[in-house]
N, C-alpha and C. Protein backbone atom coordinates (compact mmCIF):
# COMPACT_ATOMS: atom_id res chain seq x y z
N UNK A 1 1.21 88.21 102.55
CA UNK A 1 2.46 88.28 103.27
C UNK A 1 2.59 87.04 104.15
N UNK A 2 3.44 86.29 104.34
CA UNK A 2 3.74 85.35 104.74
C UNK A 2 4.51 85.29 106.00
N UNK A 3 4.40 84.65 107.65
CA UNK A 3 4.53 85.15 108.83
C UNK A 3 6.40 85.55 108.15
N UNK A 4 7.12 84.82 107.66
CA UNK A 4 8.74 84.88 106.94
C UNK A 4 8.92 86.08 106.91
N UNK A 5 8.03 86.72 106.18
CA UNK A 5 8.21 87.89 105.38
C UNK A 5 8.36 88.94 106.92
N UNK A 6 7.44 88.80 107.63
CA UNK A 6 6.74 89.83 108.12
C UNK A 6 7.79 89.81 109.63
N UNK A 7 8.51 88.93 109.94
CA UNK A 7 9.29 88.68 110.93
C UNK A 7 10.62 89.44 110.26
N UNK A 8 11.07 89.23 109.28
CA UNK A 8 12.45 89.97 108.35
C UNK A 8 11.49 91.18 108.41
N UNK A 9 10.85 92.12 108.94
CA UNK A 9 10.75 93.16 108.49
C UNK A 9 10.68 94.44 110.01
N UNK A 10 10.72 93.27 110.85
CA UNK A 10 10.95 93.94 112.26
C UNK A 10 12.51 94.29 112.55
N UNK A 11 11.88 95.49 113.44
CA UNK A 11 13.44 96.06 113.60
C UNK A 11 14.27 95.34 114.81
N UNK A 12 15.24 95.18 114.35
CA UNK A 12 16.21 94.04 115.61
C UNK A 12 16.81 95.51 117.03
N UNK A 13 17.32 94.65 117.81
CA UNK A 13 17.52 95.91 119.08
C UNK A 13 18.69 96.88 118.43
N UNK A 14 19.30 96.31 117.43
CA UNK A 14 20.40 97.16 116.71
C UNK A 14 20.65 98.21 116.46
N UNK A 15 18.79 97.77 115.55
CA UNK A 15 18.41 98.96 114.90
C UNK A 15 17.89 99.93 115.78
N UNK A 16 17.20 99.93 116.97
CA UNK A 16 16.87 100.76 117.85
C UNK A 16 17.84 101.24 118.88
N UNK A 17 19.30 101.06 119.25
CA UNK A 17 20.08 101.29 119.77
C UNK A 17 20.75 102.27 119.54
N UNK A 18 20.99 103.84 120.19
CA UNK A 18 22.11 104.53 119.84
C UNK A 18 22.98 104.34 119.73
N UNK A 19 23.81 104.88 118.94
CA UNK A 19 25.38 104.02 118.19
C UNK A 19 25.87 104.65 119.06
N UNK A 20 27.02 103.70 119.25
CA UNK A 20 27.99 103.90 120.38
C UNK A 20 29.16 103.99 119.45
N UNK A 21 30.62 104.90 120.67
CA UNK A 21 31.60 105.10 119.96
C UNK A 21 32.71 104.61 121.04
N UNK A 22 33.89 104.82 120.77
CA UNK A 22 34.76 103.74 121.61
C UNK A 22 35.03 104.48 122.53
N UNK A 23 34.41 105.61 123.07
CA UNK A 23 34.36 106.58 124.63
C UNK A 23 33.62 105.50 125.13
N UNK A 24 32.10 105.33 124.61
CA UNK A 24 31.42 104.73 125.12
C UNK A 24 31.61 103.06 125.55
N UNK A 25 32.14 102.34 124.78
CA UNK A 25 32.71 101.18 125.14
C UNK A 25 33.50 101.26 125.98
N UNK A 26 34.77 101.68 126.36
CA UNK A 26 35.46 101.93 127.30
C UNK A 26 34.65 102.15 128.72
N UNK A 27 33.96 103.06 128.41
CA UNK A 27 32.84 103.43 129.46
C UNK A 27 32.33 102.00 130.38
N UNK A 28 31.72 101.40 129.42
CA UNK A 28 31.10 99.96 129.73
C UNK A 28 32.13 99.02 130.15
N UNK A 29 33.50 98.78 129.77
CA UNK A 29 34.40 98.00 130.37
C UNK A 29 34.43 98.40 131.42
N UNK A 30 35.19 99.68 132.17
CA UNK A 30 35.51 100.47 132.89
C UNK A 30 34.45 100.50 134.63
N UNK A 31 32.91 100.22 133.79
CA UNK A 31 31.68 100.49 134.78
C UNK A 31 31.68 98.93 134.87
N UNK A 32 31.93 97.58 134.48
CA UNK A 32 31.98 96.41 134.35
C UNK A 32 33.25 96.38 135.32
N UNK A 33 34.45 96.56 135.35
CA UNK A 33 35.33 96.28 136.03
C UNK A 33 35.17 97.31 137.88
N UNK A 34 34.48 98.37 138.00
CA UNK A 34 34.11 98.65 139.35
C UNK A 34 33.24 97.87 139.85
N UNK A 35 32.29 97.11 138.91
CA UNK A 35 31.05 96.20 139.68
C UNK A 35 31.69 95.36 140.10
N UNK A 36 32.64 94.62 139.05
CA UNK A 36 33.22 93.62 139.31
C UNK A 36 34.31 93.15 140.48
N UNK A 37 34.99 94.43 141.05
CA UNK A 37 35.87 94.89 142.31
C UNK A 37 35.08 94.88 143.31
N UNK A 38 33.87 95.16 142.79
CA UNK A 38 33.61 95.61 144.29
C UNK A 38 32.51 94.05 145.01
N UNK A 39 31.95 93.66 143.85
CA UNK A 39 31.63 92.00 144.44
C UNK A 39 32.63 91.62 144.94
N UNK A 40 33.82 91.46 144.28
CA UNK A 40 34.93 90.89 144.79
C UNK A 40 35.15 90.60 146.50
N UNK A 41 35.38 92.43 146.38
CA UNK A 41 35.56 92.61 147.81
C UNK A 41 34.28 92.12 149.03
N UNK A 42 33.09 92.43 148.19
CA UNK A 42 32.42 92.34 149.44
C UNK A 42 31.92 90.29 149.28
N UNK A 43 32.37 90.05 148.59
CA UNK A 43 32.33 88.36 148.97
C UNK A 43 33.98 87.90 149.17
N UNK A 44 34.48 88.37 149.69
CA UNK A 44 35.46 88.51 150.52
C UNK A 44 37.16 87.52 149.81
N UNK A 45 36.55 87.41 148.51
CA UNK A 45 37.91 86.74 147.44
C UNK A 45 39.08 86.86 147.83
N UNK A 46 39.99 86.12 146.97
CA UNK A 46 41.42 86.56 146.89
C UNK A 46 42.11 87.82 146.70
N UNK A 47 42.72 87.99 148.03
CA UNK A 47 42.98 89.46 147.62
C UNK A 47 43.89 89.89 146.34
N UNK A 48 44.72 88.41 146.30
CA UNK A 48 45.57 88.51 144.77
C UNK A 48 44.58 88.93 144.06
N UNK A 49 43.44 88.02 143.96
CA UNK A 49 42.45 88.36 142.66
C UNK A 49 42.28 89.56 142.37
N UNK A 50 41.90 90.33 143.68
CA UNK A 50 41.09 92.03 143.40
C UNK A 50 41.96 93.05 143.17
N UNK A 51 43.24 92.59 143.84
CA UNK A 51 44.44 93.57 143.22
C UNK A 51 45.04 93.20 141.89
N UNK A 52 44.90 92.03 141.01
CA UNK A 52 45.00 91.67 139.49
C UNK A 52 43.46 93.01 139.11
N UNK A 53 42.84 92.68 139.40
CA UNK A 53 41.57 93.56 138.92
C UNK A 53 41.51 94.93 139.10
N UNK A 54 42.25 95.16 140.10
CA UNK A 54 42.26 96.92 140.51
C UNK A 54 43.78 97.30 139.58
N UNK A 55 44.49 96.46 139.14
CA UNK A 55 45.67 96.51 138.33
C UNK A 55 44.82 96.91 137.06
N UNK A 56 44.26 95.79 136.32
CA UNK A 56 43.55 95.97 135.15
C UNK A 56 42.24 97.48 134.91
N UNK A 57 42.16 97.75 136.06
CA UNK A 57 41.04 98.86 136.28
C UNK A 57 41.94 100.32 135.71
N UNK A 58 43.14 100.33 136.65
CA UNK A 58 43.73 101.26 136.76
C UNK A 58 44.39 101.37 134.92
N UNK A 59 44.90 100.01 134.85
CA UNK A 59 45.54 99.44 132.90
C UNK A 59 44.58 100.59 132.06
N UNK A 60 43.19 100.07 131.94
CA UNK A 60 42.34 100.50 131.08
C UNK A 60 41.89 101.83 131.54
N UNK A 61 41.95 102.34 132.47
CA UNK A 61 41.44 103.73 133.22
C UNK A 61 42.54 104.96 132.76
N UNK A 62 44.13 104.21 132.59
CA UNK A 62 45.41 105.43 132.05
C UNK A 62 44.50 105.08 130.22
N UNK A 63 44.31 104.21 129.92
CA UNK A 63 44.57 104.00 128.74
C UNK A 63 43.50 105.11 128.11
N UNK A 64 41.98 104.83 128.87
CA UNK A 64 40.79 105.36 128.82
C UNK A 64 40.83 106.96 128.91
N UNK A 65 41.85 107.78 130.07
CA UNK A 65 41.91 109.26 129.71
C UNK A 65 42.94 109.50 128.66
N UNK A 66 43.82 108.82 128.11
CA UNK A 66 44.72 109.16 127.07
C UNK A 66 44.28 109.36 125.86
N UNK A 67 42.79 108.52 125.86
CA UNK A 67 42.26 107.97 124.24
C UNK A 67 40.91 109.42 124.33
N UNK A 68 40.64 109.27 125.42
CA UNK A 68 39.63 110.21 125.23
C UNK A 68 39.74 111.17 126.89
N UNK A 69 40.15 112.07 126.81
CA UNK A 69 40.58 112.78 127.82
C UNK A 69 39.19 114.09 128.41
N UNK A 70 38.83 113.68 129.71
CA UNK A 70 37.48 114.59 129.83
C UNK A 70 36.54 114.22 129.83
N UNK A 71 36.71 112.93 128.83
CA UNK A 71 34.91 111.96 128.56
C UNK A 71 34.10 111.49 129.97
N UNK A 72 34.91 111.26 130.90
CA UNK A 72 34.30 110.57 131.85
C UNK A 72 35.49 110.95 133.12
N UNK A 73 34.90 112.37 134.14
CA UNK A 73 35.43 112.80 134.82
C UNK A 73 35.68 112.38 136.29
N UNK A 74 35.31 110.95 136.34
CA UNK A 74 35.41 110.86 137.91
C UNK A 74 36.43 110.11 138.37
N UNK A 75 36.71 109.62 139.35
CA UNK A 75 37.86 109.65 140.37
C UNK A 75 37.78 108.23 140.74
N UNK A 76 38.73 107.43 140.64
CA UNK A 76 38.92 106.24 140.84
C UNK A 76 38.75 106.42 142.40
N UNK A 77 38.35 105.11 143.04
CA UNK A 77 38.38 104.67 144.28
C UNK A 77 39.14 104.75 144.79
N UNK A 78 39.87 104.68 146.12
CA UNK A 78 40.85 104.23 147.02
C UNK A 78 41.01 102.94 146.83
N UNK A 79 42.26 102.14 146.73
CA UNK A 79 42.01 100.61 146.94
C UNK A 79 42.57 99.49 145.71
């Protein structure tokens, strides 16, 4: 066996990853865009900026209970 061979025969993180479905992606945008608000705020940015971002939060958050309603029960922030 040749090191070639034996490297093509390991499993990539792919393959060890539970498959995700587009609840779950959403999920990950959704948990990406609160991290991302909330650096915002606490390094003290443009407030245009964080209200474009709390716009886009809220965008994908109607879009996110319409597509999958129940998946992910919690309560947007104040703000």
């Amino acid at each position: 066996m040749q090191a070639a061979d034996h490297v093509a025969a390991m499993p990539t993180t792919e393959d060890n990853s539970p498959p995700y479905n587009d609840a779950d992606y959403y999920g990950f945008v959704l948990t990406g865009l609160f991290g991302v608000i909330e650096d915002a705020e606490a390094s003290e940015c443009d407030p245009e900026g964080i209200a474009l971002l709390v716009q886009a939060r809220d965008l994908f958050w109607a879009e996110f209970q319409r597509r999958h309603p129940g998946a992910w029960d919690q309560k947007l922030p104040v703000g």
